[in-house]
Protein backbone atom coordinates (compact mmCIF):
# COMPACT_ATOMS: atom_id res chain seq x y z
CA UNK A 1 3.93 10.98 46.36
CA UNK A 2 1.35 8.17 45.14
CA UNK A 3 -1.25 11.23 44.14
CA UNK A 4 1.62 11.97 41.79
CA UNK A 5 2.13 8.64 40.95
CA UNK A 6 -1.35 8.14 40.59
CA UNK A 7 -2.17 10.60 37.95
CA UNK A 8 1.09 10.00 35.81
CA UNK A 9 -0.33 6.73 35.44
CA UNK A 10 -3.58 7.80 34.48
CA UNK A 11 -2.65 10.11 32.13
CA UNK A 12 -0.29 7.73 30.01
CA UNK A 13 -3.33 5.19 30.04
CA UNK A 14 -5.55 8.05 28.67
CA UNK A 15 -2.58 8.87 26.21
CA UNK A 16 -2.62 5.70 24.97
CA UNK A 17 -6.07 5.14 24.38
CA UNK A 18 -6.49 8.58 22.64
CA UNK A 19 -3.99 7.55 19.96
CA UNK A 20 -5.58 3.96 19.32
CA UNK A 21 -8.78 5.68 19.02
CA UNK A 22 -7.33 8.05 16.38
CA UNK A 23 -6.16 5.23 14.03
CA UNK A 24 -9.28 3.11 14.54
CA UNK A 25 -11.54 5.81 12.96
CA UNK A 26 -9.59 7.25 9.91
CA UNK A 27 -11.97 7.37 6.82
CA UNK A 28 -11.50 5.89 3.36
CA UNK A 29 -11.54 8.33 0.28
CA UNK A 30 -13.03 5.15 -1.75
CA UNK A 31 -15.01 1.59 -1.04
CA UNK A 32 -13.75 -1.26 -1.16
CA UNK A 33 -14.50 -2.41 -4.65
CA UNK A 34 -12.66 0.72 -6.02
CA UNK A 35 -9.67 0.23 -4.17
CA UNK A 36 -9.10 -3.43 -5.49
CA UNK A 37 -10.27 -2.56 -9.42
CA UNK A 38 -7.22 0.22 -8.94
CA UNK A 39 -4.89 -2.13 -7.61
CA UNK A 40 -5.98 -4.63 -10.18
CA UNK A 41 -5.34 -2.05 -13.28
CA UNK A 42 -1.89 -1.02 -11.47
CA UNK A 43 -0.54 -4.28 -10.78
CA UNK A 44 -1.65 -5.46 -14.48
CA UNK A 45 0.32 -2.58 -15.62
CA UNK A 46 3.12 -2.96 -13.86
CA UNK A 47 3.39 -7.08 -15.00
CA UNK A 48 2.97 -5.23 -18.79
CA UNK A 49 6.11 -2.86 -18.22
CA UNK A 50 7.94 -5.37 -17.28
CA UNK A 51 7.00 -8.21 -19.74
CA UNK A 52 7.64 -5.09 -22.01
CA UNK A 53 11.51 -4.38 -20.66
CA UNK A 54 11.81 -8.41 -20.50
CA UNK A 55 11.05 -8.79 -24.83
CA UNK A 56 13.34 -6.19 -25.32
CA UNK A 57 15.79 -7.30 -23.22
CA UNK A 58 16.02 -10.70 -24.50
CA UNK A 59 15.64 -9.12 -28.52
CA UNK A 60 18.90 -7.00 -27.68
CA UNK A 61 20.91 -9.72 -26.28
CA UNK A 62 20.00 -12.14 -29.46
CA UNK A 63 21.25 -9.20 -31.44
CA UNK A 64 24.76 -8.56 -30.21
CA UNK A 65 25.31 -12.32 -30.95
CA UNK A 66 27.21 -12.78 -34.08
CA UNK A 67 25.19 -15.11 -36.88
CA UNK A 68 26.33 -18.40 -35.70
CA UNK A 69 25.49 -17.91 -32.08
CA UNK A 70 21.87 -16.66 -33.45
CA UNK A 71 21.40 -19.62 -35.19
CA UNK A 72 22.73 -22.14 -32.03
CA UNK A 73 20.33 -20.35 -30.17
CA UNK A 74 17.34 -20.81 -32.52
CA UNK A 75 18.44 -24.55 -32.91
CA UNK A 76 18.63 -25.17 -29.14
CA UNK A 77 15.14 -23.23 -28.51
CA UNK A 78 13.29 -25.52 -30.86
CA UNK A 79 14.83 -28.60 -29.62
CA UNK A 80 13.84 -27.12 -26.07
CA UNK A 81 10.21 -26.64 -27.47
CA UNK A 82 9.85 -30.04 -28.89
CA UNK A 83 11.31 -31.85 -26.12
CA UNK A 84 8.89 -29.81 -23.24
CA UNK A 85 6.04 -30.74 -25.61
CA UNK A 86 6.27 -34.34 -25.04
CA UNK A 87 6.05 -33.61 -21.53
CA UNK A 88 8.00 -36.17 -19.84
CA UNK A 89 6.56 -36.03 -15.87
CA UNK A 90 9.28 -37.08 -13.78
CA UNK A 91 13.02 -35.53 -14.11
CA UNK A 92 15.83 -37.54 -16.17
CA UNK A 93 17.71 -38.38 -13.36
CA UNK A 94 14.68 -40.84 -11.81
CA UNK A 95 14.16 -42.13 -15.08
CA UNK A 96 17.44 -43.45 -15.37
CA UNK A 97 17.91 -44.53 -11.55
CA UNK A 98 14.64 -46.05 -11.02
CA UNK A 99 14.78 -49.88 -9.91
CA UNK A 100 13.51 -51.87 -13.31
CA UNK A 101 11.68 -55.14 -12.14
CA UNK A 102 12.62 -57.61 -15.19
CA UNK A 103 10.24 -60.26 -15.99
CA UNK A 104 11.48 -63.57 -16.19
């Protein structure tokens, strides 16, 4: 009974180390340096496809908009444009909520 025991035990402990060595030595088809560069190129392609699906996205959704809409849009863009070129730091709401010390 423990002889049987005995070697059950040993040969799940030799299972188990057979399979860790068996992931620990798989080879690699190329180095390092290859391996990022091709990530590099896919995930800059990628960020282009979808930049690309993005422009015409937003030029198809300016285009079902009748002529007035358009030209709400364009007005609010520009005023958008100008006012985030100023660059105001904080948010409006602790510009207007902010404690004022008054000089007297």
């Amino acid at each position: 009974m423990k002889v049987s025991r005995l070697i059950i035990i040993f040969l799940l402990s030799l299972a188990s180390f057979i399979s860790m060595d068996g992931q620990a030595q798989r080879d690699r088809s190329q180095n390092p340096k290859q391996q990022a560069k091709q990530q590099q190129e896919l995930r800059q392609a990628r960020e282009k496809k979808i930049n690309k699906e993005m422009k015409e996205r937003e030029e198809r959704h300016v285009k079902i908009q009748d002529k007035k809409t358009r030209k709400r849009m364009k007005k609010n863009r520009k005023r958008s444009e100008r006012l985030a070129k100023r660059g105001n730091s904080e948010p409006f709401f602790r510009r207007i909520f902010r404690k004022r010390h008054f000089k007297r």
